[in-house]
PDB file of N, CA and C in Angstrom:
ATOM      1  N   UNK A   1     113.779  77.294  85.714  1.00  0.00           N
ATOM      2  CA  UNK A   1     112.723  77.936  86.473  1.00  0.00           C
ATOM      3  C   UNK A   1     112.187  79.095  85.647  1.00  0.00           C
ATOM      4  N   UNK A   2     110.616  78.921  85.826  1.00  0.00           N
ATOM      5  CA  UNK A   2     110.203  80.310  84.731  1.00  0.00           C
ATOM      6  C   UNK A   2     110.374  81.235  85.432  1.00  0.00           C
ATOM      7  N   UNK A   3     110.206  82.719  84.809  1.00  0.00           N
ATOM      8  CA  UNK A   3     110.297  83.932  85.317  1.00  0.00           C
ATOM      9  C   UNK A   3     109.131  84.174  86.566  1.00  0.00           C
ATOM     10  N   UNK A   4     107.633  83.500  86.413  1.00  0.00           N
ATOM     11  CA  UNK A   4     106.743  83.580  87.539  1.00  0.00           C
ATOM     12  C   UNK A   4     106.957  82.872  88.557  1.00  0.00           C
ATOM     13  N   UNK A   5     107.859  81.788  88.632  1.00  0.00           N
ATOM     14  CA  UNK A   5     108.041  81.075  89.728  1.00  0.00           C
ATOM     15  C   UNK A   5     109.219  81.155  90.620  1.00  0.00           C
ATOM     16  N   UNK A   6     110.296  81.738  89.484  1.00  0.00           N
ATOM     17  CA  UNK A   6     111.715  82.696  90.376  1.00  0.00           C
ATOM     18  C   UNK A   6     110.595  84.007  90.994  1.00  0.00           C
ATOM     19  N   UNK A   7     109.787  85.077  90.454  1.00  0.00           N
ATOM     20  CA  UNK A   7     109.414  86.469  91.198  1.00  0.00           C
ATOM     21  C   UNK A   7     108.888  85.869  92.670  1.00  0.00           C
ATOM     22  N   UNK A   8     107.981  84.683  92.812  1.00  0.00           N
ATOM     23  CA  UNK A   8     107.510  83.972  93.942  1.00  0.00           C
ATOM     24  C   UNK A   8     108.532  83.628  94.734  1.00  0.00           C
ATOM     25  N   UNK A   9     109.493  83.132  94.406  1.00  0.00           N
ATOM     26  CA  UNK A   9     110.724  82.651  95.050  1.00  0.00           C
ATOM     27  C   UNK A   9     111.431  83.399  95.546  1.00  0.00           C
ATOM     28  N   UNK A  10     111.822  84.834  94.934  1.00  0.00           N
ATOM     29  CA  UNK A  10     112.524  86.157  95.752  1.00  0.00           C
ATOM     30  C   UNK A  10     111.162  87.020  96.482  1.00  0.00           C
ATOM     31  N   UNK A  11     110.226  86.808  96.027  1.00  0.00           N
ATOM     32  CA  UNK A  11     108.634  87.388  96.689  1.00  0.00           C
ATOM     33  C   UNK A  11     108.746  86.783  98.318  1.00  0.00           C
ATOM     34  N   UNK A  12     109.194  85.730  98.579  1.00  0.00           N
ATOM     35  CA  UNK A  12     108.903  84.835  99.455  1.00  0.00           C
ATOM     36  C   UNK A  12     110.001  84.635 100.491  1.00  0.00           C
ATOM     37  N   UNK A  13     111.153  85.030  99.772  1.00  0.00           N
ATOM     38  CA  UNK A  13     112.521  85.079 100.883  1.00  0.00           C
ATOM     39  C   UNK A  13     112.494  86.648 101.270  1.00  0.00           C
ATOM     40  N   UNK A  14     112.373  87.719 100.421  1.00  0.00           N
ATOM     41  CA  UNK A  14     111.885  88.835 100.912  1.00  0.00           C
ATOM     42  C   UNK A  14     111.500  89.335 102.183  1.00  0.00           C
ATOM     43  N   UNK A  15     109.774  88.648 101.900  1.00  0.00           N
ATOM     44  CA  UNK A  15     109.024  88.631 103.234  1.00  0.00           C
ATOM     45  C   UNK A  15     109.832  88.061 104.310  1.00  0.00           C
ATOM     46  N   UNK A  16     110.378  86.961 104.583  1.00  0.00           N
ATOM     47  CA  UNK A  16     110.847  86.141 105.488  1.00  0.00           C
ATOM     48  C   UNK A  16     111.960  86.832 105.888  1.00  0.00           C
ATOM     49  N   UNK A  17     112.530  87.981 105.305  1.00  0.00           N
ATOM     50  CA  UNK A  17     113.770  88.547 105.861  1.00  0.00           C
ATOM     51  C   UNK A  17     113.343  89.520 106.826  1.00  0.00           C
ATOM     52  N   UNK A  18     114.328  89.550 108.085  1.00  0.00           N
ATOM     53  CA  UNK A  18     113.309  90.304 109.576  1.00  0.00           C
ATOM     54  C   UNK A  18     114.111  91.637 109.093  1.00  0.00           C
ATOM     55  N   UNK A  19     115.468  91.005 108.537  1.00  0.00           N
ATOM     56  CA  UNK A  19     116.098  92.559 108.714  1.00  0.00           C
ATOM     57  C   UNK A  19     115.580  93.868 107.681  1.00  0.00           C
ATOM     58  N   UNK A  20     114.706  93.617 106.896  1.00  0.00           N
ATOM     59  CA  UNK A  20     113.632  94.782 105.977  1.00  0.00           C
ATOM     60  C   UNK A  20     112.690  95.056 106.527  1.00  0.00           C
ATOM     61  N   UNK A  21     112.249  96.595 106.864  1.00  0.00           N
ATOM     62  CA  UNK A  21     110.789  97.045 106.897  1.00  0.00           C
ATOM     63  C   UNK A  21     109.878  96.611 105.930  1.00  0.00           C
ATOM     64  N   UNK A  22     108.414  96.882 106.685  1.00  0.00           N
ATOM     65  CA  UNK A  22     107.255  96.082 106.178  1.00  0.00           C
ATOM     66  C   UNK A  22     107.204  97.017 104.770  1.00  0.00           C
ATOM     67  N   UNK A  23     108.094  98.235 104.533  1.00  0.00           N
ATOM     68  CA  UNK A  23     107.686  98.920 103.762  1.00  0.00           C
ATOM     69  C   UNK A  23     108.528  98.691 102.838  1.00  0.00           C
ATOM     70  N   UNK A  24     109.957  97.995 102.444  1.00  0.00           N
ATOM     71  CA  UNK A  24     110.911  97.634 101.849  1.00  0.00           C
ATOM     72  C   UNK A  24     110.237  96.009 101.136  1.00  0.00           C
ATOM     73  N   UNK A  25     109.427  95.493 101.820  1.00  0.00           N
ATOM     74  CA  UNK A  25     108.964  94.123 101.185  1.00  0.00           C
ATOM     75  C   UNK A  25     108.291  94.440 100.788  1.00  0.00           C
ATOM     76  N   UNK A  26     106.651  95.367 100.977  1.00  0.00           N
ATOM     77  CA  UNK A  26     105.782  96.053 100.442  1.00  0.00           C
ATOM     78  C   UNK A  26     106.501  96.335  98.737  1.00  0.00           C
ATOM     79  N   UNK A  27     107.689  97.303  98.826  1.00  0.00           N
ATOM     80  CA  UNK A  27     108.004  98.033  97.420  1.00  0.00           C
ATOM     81  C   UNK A  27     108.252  96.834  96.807  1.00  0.00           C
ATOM     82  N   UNK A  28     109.134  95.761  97.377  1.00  0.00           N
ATOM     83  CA  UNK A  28     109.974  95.006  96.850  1.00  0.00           C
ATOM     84  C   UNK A  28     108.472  94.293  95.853  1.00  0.00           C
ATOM     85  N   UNK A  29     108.037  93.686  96.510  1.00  0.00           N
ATOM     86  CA  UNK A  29     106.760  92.848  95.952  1.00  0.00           C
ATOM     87  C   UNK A  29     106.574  93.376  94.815  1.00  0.00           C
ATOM     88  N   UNK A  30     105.938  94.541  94.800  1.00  0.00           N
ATOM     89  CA  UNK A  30     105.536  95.483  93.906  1.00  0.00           C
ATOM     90  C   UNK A  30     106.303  95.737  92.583  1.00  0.00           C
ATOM     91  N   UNK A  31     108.155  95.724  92.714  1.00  0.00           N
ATOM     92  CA  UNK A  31     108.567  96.098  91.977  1.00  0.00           C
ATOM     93  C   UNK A  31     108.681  94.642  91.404  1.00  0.00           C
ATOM     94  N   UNK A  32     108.579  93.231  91.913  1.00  0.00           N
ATOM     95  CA  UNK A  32     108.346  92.286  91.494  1.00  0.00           C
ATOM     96  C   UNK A  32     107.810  91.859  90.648  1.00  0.00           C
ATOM     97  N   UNK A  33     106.620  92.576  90.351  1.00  0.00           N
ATOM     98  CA  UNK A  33     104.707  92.143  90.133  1.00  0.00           C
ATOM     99  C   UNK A  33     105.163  92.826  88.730  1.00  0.00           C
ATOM    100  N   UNK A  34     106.179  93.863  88.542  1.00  0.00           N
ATOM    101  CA  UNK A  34     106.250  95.130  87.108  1.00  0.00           C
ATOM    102  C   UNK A  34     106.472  94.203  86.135  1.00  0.00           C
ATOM    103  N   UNK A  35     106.506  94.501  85.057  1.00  0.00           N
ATOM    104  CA  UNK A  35     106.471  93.703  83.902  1.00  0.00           C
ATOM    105  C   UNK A  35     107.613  93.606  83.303  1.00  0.00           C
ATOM    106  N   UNK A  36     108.549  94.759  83.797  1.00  0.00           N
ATOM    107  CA  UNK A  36     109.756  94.653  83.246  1.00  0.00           C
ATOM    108  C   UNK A  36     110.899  94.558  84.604  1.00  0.00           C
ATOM    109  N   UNK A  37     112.235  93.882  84.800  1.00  0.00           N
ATOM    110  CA  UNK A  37     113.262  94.019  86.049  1.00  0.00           C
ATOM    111  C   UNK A  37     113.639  95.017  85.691  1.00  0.00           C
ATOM    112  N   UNK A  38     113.214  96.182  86.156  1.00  0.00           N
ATOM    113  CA  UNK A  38     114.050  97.580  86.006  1.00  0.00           C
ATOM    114  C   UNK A  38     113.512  98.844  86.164  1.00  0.00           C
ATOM    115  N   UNK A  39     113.203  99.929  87.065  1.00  0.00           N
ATOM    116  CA  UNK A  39     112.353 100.831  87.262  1.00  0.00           C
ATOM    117  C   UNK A  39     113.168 101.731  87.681  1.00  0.00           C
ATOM    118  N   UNK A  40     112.753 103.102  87.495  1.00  0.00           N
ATOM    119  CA  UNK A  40     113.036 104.363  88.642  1.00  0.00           C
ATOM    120  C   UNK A  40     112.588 105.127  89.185  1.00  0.00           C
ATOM    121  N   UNK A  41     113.012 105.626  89.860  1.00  0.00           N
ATOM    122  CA  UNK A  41     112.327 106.606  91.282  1.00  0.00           C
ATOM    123  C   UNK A  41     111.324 107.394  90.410  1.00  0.00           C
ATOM    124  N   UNK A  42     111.492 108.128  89.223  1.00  0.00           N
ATOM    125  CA  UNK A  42     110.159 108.725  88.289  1.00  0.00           C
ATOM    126  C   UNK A  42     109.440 107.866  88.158  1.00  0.00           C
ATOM    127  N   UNK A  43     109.426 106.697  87.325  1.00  0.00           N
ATOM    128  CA  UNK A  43     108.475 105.538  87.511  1.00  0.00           C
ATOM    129  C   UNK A  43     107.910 105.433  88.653  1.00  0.00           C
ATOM    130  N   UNK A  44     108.441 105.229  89.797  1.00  0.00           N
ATOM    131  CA  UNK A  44     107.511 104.513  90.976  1.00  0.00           C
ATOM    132  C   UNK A  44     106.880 106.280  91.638  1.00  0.00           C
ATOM    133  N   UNK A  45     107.365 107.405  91.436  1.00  0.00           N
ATOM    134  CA  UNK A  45     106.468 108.175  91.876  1.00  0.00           C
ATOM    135  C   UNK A  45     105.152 108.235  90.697  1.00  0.00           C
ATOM    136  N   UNK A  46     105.219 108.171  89.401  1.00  0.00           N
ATOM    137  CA  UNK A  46     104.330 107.835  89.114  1.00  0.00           C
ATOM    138  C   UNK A  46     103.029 107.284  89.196  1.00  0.00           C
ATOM    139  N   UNK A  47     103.371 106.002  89.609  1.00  0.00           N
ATOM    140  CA  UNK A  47     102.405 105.255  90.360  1.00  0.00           C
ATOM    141  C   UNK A  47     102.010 104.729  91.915  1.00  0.00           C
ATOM    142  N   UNK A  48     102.668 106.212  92.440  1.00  0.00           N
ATOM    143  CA  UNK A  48     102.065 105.987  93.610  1.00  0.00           C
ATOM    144  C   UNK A  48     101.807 107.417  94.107  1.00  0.00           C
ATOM    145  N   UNK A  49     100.539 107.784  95.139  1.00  0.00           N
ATOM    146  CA  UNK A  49     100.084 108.996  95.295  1.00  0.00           C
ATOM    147  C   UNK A  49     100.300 109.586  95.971  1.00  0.00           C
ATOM    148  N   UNK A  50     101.130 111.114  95.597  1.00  0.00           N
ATOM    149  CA  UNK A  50     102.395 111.693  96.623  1.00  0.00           C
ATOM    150  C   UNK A  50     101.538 112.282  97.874  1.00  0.00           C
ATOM    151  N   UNK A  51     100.149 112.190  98.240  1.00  0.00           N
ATOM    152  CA  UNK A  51      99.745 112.359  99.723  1.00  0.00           C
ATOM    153  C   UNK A  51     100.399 111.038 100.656  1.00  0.00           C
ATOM    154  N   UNK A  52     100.680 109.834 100.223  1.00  0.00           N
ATOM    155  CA  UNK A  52     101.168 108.761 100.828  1.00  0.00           C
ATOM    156  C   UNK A  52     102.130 108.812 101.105  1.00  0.00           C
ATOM    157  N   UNK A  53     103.028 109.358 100.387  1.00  0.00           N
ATOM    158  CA  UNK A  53     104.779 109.138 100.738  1.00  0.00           C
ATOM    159  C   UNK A  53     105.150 110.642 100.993  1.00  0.00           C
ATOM    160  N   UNK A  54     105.803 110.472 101.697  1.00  0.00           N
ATOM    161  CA  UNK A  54     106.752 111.813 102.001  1.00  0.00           C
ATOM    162  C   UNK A  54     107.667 112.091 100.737  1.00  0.00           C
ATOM    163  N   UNK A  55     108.498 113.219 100.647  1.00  0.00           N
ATOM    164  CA  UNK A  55     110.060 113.636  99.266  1.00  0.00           C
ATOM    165  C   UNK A  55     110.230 112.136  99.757  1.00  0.00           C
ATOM    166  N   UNK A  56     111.472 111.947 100.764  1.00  0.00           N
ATOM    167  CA  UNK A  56     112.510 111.215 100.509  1.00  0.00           C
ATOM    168  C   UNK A  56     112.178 109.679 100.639  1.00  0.00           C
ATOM    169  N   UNK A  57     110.821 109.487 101.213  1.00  0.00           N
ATOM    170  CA  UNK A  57     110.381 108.171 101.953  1.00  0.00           C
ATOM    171  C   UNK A  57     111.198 107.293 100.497  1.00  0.00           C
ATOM    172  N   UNK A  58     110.357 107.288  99.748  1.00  0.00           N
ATOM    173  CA  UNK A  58     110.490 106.122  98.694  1.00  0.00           C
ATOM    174  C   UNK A  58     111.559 106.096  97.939  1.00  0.00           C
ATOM    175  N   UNK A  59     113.157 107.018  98.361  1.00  0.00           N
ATOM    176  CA  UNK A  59     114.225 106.998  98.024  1.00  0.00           C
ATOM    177  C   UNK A  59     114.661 106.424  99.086  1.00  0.00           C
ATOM    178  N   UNK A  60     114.428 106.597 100.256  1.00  0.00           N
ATOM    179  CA  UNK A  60     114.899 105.507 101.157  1.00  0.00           C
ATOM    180  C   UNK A  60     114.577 103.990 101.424  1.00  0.00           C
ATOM    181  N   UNK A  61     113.499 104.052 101.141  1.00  0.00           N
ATOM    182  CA  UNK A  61     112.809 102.596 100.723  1.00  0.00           C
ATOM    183  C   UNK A  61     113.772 101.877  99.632  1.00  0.00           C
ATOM    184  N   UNK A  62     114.076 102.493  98.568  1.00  0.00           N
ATOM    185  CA  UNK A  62     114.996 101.884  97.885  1.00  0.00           C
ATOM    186  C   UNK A  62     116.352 101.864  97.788  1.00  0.00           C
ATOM    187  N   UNK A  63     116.841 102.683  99.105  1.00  0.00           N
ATOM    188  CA  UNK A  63     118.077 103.009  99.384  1.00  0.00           C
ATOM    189  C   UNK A  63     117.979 101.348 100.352  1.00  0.00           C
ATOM    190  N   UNK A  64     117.365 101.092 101.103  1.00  0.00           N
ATOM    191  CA  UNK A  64     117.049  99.857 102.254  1.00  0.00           C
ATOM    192  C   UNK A  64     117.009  98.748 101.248  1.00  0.00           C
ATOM    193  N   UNK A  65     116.379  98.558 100.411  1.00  0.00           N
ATOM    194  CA  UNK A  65     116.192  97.661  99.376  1.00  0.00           C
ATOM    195  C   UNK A  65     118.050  97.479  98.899  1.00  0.00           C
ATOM    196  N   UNK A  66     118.701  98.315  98.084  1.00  0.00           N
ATOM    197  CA  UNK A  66     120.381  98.336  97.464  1.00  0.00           C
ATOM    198  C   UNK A  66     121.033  98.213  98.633  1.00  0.00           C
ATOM    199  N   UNK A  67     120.775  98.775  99.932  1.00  0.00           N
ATOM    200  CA  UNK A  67     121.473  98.408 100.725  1.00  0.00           C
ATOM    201  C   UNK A  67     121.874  97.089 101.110  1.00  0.00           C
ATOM    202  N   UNK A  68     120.421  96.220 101.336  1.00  0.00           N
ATOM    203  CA  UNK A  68     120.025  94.484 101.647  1.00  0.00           C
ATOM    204  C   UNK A  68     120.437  93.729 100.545  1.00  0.00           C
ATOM    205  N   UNK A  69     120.600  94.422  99.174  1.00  0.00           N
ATOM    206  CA  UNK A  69     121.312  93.218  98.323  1.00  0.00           C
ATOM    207  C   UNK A  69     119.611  92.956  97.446  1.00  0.00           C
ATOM    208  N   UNK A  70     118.949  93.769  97.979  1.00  0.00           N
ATOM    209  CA  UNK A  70     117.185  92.812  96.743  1.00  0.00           C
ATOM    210  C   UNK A  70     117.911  93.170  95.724  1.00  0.00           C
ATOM    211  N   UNK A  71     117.812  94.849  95.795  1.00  0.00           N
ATOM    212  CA  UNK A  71     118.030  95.829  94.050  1.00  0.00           C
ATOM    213  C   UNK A  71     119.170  95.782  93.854  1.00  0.00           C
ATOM    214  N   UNK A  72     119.998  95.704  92.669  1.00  0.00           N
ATOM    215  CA  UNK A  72     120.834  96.589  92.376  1.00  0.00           C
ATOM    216  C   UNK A  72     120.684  97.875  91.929  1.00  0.00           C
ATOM    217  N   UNK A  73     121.504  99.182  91.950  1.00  0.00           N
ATOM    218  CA  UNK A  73     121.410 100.480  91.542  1.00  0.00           C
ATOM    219  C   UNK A  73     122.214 100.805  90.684  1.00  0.00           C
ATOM    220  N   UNK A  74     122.123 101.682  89.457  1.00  0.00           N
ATOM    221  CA  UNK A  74     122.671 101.999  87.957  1.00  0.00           C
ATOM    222  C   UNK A  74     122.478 102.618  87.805  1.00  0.00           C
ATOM    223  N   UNK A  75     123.129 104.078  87.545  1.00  0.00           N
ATOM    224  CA  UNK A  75     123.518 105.441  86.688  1.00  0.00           C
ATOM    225  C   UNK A  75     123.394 105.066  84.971  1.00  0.00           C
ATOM    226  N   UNK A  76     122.835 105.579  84.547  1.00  0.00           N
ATOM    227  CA  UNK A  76     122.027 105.196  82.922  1.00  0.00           C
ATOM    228  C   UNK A  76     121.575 106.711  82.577  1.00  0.00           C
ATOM    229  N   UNK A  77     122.299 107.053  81.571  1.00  0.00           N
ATOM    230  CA  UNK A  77     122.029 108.632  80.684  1.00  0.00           C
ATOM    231  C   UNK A  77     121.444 109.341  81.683  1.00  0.00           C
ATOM    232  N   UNK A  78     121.708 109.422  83.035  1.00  0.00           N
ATOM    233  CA  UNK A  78     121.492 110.290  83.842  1.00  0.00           C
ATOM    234  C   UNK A  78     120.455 110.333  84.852  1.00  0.00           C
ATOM    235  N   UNK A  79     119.790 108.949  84.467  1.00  0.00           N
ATOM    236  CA  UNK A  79     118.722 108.315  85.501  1.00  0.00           C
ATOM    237  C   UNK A  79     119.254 107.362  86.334  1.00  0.00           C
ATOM    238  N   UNK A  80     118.764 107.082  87.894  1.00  0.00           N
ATOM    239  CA  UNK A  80     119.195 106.383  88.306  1.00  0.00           C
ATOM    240  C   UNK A  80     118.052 105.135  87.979  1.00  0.00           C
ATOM    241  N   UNK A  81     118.627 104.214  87.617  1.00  0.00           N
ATOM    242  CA  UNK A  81     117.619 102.733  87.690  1.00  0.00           C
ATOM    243  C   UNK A  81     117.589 101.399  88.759  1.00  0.00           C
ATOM    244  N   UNK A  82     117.173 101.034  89.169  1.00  0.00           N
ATOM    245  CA  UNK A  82     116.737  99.972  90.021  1.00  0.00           C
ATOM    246  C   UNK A  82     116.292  98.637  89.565  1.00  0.00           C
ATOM    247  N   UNK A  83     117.456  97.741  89.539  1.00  0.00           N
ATOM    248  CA  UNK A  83     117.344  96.472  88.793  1.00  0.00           C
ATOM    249  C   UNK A  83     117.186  95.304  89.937  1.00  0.00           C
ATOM    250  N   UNK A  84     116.040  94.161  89.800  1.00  0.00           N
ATOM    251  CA  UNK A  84     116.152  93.290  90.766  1.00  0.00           C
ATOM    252  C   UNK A  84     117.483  92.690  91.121  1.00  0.00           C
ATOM    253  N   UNK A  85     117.582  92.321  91.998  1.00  0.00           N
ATOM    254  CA  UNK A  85     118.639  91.254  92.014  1.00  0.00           C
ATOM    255  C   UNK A  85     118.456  89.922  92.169  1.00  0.00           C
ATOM    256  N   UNK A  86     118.667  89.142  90.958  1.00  0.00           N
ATOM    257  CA  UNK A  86     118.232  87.829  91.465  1.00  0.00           C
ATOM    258  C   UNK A  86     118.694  86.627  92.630  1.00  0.00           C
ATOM    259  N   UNK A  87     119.821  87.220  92.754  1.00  0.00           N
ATOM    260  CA  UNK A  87     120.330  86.168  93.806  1.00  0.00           C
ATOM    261  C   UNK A  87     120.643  86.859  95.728  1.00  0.00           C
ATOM    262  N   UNK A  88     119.371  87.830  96.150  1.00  0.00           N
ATOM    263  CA  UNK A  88     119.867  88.571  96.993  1.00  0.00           C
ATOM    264  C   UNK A  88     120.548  87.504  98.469  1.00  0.00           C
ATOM    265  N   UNK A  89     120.924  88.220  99.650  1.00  0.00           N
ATOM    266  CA  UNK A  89     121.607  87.419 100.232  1.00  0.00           C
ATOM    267  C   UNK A  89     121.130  86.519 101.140  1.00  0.00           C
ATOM    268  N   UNK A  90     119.588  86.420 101.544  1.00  0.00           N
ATOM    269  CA  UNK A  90     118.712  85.238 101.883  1.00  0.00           C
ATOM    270  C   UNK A  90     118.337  84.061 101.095  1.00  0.00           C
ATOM    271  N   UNK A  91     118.052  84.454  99.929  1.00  0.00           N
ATOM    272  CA  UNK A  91     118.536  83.081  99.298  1.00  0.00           C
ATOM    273  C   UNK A  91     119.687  82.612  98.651  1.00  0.00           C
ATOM    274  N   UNK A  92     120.551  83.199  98.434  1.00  0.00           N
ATOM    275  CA  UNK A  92     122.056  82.755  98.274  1.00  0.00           C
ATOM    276  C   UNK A  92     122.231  82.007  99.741  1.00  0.00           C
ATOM    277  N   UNK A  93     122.088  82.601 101.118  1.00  0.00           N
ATOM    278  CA  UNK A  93     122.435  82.046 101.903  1.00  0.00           C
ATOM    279  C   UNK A  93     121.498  80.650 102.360  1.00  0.00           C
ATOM    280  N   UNK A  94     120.644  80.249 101.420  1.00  0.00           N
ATOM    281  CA  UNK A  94     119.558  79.250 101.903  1.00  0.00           C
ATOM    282  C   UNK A  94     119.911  78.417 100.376  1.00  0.00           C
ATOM    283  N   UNK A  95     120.883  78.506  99.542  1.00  0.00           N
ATOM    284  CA  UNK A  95     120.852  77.568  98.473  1.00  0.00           C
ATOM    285  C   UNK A  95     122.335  77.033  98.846  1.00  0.00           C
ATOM    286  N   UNK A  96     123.265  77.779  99.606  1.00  0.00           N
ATOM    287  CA  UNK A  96     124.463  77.521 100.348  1.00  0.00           C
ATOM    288  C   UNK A  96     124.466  76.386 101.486  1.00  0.00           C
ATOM    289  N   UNK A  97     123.310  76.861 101.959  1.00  0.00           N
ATOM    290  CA  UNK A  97     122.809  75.777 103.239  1.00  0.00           C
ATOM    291  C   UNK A  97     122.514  74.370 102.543  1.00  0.00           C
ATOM    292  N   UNK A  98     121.411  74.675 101.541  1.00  0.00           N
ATOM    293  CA  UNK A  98     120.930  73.298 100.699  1.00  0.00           C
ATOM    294  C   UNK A  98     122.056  72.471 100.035  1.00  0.00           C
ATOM    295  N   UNK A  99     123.162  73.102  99.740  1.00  0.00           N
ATOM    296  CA  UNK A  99     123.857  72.724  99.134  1.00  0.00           C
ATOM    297  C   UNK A  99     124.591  71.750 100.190  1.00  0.00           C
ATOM    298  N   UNK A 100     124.988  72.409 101.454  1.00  0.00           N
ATOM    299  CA  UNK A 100     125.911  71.445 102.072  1.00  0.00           C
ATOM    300  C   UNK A 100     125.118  70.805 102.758  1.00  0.00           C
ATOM    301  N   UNK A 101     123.738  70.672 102.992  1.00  0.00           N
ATOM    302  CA  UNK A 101     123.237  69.297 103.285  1.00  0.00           C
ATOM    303  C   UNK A 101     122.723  67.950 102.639  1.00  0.00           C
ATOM    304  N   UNK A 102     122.874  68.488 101.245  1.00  0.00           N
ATOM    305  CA  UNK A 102     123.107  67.623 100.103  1.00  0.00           C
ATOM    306  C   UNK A 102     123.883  66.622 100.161  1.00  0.00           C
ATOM    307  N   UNK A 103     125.560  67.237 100.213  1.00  0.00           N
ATOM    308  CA  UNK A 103     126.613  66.851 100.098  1.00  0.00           C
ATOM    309  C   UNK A 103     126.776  65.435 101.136  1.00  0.00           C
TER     310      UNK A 103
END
């Protein structure tokens, strides 16, 4: 599977998960769409305009995100970083399913 058709594939179980705010799929997408799997909280205030978000909003947004299993989170020379996760637990739990109706 190429890299554009796995980001669609976690893009898409994402959305479909009830237990994330509209604002946790919103980031998620987004951090999807980046060019590289790996960002941090300096990065994403960067590109987004601090009249929109509150201090902590978009640390909690990605606290909801590591919590659900999308991101993983990493201590790196003193930055924290935010790495996708490719196998979060809606589709692990929907390739588990496929699997035993295979069988």
């Amino acid at each position: 599977m190429n890299n554009i058709h796995k980001k669609l594939l976690l893009s898409h179980f994402c959305l479909k998960d009830c237990t994330l705010s509209w604002s946790a799929k919103g980031l998620y997408s987004y951090i999807l769409d980046l060019p590289k799997d790996k960002v941090t909280l300096k990065e994403l205030e960067e590109y987004t305009s601090t009249d929109i978000l509150e201090d902590r909003q978009l640390a909690n947004i990605l606290e909801e995100l590591v919590k659900q299993g999308y991101l993983k989170q990493r201590n790196k020379n003193g930055k924290v970083e935010y790495r996708i996760n490719e196998m979060p637990p809606l589709l692990k739990e929907a390739c588990r399913l496929l699997r035993k109706t295979v069988k």
